[in-house]
C-alpha atoms as a PDB file:
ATOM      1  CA  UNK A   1     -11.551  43.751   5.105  1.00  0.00           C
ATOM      2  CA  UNK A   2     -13.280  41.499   2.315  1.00  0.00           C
ATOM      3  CA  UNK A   3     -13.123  37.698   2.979  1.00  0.00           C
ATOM      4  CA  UNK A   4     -13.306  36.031  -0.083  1.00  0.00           C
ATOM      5  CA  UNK A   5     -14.572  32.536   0.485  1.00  0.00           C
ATOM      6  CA  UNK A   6     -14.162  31.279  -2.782  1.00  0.00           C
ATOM      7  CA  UNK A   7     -10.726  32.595  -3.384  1.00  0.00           C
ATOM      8  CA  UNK A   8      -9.650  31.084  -0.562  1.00  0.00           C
ATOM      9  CA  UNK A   9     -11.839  27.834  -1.704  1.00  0.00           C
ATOM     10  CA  UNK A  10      -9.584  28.155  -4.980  1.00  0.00           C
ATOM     11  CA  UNK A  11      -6.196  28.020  -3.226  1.00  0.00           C
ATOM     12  CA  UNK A  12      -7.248  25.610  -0.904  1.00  0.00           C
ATOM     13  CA  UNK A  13      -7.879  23.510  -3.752  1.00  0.00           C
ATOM     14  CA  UNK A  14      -5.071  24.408  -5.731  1.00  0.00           C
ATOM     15  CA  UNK A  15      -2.743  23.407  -3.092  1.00  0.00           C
ATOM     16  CA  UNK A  16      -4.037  20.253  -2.841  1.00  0.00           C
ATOM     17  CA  UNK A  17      -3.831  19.655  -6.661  1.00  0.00           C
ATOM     18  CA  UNK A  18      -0.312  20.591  -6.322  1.00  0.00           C
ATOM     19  CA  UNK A  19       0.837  18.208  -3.765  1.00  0.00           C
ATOM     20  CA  UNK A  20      -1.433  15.384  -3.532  1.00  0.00           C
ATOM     21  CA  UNK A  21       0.199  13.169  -5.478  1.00  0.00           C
ATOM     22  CA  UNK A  22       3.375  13.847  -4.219  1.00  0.00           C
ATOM     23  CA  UNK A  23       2.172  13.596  -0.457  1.00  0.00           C
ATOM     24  CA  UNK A  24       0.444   9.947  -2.256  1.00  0.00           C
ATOM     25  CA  UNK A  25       3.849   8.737  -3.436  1.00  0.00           C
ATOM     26  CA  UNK A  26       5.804  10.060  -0.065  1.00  0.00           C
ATOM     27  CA  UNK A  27       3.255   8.667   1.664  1.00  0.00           C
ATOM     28  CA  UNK A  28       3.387   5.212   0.185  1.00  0.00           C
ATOM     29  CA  UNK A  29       6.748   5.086  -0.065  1.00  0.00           C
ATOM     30  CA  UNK A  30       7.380   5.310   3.404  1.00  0.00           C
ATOM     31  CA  UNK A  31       4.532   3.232   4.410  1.00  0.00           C
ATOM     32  CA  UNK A  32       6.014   0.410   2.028  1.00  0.00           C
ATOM     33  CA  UNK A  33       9.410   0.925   3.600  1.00  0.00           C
ATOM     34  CA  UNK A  34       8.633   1.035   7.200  1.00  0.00           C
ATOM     35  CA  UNK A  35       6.506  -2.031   7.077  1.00  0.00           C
ATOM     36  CA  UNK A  36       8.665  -4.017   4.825  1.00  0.00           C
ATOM     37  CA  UNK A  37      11.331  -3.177   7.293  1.00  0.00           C
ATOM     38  CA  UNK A  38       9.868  -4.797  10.459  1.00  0.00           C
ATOM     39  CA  UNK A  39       9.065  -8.410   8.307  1.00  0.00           C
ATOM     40  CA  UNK A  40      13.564  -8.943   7.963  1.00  0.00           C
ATOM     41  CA  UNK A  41      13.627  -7.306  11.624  1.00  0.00           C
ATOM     42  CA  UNK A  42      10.947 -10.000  12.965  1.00  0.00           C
ATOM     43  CA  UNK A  43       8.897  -7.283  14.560  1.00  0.00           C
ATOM     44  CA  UNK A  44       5.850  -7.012  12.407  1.00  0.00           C
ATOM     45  CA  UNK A  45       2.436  -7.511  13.400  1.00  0.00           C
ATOM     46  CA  UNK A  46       1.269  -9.212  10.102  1.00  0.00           C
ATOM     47  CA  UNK A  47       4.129 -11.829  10.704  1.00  0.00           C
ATOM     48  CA  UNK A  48       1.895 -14.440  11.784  1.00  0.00           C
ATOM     49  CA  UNK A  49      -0.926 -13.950   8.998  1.00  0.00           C
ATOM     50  CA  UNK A  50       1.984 -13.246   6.644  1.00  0.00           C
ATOM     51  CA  UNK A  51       3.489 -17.176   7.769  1.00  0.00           C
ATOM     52  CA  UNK A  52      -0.042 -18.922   7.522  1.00  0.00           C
ATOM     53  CA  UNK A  53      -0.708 -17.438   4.464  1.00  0.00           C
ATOM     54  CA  UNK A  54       2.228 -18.457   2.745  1.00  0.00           C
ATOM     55  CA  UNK A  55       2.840 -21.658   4.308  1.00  0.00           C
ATOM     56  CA  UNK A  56       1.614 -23.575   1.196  1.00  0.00           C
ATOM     57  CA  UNK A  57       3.859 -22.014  -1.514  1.00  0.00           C
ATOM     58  CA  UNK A  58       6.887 -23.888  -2.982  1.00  0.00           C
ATOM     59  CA  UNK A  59      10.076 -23.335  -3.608  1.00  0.00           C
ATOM     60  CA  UNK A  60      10.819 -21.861   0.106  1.00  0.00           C
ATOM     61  CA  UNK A  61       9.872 -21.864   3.943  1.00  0.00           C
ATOM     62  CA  UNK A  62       7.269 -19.320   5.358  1.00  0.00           C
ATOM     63  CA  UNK A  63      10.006 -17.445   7.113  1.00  0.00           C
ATOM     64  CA  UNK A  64      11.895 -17.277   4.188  1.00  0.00           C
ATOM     65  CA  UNK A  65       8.897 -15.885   2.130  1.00  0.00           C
ATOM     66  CA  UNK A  66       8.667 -13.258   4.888  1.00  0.00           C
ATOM     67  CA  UNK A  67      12.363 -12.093   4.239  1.00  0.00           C
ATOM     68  CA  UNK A  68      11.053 -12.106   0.342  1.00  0.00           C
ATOM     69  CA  UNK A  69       8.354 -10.075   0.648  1.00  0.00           C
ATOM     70  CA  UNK A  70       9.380  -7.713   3.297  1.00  0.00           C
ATOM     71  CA  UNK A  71      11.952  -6.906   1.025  1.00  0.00           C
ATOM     72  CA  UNK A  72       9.825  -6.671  -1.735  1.00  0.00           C
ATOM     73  CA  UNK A  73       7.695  -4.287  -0.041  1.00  0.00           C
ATOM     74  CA  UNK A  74      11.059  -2.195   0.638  1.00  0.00           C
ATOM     75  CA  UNK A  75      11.594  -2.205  -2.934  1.00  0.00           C
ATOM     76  CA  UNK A  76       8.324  -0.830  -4.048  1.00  0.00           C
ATOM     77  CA  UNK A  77       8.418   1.820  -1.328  1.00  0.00           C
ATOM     78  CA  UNK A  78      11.691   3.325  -2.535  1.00  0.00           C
ATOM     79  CA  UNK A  79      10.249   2.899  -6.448  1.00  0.00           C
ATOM     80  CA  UNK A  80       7.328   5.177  -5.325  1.00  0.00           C
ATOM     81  CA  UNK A  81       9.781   7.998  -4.137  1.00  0.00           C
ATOM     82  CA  UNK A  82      11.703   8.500  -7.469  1.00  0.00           C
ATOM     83  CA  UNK A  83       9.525   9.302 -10.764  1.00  0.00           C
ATOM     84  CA  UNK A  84      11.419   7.614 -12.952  1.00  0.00           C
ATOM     85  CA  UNK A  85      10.681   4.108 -11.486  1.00  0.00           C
ATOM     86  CA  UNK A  86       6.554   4.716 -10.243  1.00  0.00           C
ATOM     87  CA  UNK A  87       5.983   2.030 -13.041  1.00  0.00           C
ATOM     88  CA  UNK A  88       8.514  -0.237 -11.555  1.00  0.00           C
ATOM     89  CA  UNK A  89       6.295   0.038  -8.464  1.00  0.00           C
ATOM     90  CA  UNK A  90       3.377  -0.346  -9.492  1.00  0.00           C
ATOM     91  CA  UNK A  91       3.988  -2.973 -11.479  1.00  0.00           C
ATOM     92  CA  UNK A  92       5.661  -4.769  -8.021  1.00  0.00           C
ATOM     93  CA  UNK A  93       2.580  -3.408  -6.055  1.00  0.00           C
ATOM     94  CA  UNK A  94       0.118  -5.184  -8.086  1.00  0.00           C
ATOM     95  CA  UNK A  95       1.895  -8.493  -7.669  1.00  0.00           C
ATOM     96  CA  UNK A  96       2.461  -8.038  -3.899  1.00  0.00           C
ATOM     97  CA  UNK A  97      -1.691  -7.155  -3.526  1.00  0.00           C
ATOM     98  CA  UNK A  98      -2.672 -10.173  -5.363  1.00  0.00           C
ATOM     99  CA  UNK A  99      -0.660 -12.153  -2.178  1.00  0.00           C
ATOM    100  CA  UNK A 100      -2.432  -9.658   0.456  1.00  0.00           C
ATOM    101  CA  UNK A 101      -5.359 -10.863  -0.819  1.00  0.00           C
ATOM    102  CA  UNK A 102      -5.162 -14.244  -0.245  1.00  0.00           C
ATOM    103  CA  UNK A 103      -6.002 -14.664   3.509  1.00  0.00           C
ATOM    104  CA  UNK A 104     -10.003 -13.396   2.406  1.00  0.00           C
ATOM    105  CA  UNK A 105      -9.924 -16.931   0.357  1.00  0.00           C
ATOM    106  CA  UNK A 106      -7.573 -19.112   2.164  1.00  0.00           C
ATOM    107  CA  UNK A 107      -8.336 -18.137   5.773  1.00  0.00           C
ATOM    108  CA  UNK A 108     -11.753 -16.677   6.047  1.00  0.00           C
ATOM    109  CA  UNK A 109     -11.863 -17.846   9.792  1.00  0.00           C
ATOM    110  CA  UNK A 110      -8.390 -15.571  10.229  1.00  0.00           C
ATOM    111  CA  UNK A 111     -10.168 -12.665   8.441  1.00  0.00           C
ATOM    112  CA  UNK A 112     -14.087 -12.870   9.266  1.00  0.00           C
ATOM    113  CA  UNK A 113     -15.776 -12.683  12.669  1.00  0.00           C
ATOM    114  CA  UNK A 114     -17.161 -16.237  13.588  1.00  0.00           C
ATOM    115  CA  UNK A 115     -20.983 -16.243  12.510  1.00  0.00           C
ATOM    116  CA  UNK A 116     -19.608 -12.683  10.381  1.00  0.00           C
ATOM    117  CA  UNK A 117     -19.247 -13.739   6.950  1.00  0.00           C
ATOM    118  CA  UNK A 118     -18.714 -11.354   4.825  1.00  0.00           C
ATOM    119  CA  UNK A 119     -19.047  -8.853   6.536  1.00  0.00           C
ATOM    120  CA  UNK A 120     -17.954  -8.223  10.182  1.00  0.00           C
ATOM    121  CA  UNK A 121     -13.876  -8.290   9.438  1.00  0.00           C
ATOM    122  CA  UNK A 122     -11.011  -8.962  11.998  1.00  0.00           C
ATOM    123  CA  UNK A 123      -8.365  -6.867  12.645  1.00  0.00           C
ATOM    124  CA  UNK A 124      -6.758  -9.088  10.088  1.00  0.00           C
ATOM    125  CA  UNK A 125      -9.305  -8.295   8.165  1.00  0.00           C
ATOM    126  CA  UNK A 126      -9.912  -4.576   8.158  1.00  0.00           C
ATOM    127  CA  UNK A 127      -5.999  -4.881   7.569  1.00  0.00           C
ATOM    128  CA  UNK A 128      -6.294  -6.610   4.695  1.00  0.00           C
ATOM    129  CA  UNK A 129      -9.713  -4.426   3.049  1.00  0.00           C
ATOM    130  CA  UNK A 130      -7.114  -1.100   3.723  1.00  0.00           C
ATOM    131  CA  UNK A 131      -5.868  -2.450   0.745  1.00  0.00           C
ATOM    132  CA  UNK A 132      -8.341  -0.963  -1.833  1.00  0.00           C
ATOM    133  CA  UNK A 133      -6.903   2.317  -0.265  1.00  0.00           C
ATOM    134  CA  UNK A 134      -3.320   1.798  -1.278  1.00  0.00           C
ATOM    135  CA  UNK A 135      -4.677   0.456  -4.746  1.00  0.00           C
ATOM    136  CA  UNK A 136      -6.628   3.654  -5.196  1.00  0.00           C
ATOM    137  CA  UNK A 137      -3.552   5.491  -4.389  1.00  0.00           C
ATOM    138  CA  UNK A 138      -1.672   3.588  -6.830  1.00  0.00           C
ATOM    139  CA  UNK A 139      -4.051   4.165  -9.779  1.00  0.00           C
ATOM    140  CA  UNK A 140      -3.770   8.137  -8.882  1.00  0.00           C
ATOM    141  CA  UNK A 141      -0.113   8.107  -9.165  1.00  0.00           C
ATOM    142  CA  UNK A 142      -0.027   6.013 -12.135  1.00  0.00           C
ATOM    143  CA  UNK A 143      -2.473   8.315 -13.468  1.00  0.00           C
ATOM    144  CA  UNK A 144       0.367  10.511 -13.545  1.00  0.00           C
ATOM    145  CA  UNK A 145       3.586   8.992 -15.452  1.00  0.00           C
ATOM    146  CA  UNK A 146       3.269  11.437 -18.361  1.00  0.00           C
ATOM    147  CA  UNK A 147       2.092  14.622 -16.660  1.00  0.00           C
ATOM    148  CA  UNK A 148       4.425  16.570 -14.733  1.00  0.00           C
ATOM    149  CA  UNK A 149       2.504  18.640 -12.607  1.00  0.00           C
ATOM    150  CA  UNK A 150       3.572  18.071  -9.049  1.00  0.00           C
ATOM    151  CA  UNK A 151       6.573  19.084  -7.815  1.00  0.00           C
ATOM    152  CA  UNK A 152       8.183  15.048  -6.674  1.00  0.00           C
ATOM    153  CA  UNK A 153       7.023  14.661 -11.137  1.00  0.00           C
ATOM    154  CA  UNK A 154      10.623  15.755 -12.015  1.00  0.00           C
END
């Protein structure tokens, strides 16, 4: 019997090629769904840095903001599972990250350790950096409007 590293290298690889950005777009859209789901449902963890972050805006109350952009988030999860609207959310998802970005400027004591500035994070922190992930992610599967080479392209 003749093992074939790099053959096996080669499928391995093409696998991944195959699927990754459909495991990306799965993957976010469920992510998007699930926690957008628990803001309406008042059991999210990011409720309370969600409600201080928001609690200058205008035209509505913190809690209703929460409602907003839990939905929101709902919306851009179920945009990421269909291929004919990944521009809808990406175009949503790069609104919503300019708001998860806000706590790093508008509560650094929420987001840094005390004395840590800028670089020992909170939970709320490290919570907020995942972002760059998801972002990432984004630019991967937006990489990919006009090819069709994964099988969630069609």
């Amino acid at each position: 019997m003749n093992f074939d590293l790099e053959k096996l290298d080669e499928k391995i690889a093409s696998f991944m090629e195959y699927w990754g950005v459909a495991a990306l777009r799965f993957s976010l859209g469920v992510i998007f769904i699930w926690f957008g789901l628990l803001k309406p449902f008042g059991v999210s963890p990011a409720e309370p840095l969600l409600l201080k972050t928001v609690a200058w805006l205008p035209l509505f109350q913190p809690e209703t903001w929460l409602l907003v952009i839990g939905w929101w988030e709902v919306i851009i999860g179920a945009a990421f599972l269909f291929r004919k609207t990944i521009r809808i959310a990406i175009a949503l998802l790069a609104m919503q990250m300019v708001g998860t970005f806000m706590p790093l400027v508008f509560l650094p004591s929420v987001v840094f350790q005390a004395g840590g500035f800028p670089y020992a994070l909170t939970m709320e922190g490290q919570y907020i950096v995942k972002n760059l992930l998801i972002i990432s992610a984004a630019l991967v599967i937006g990489g990919t409007v006009r090819a069709r080479k994964t099988p969630m392209a069609k």
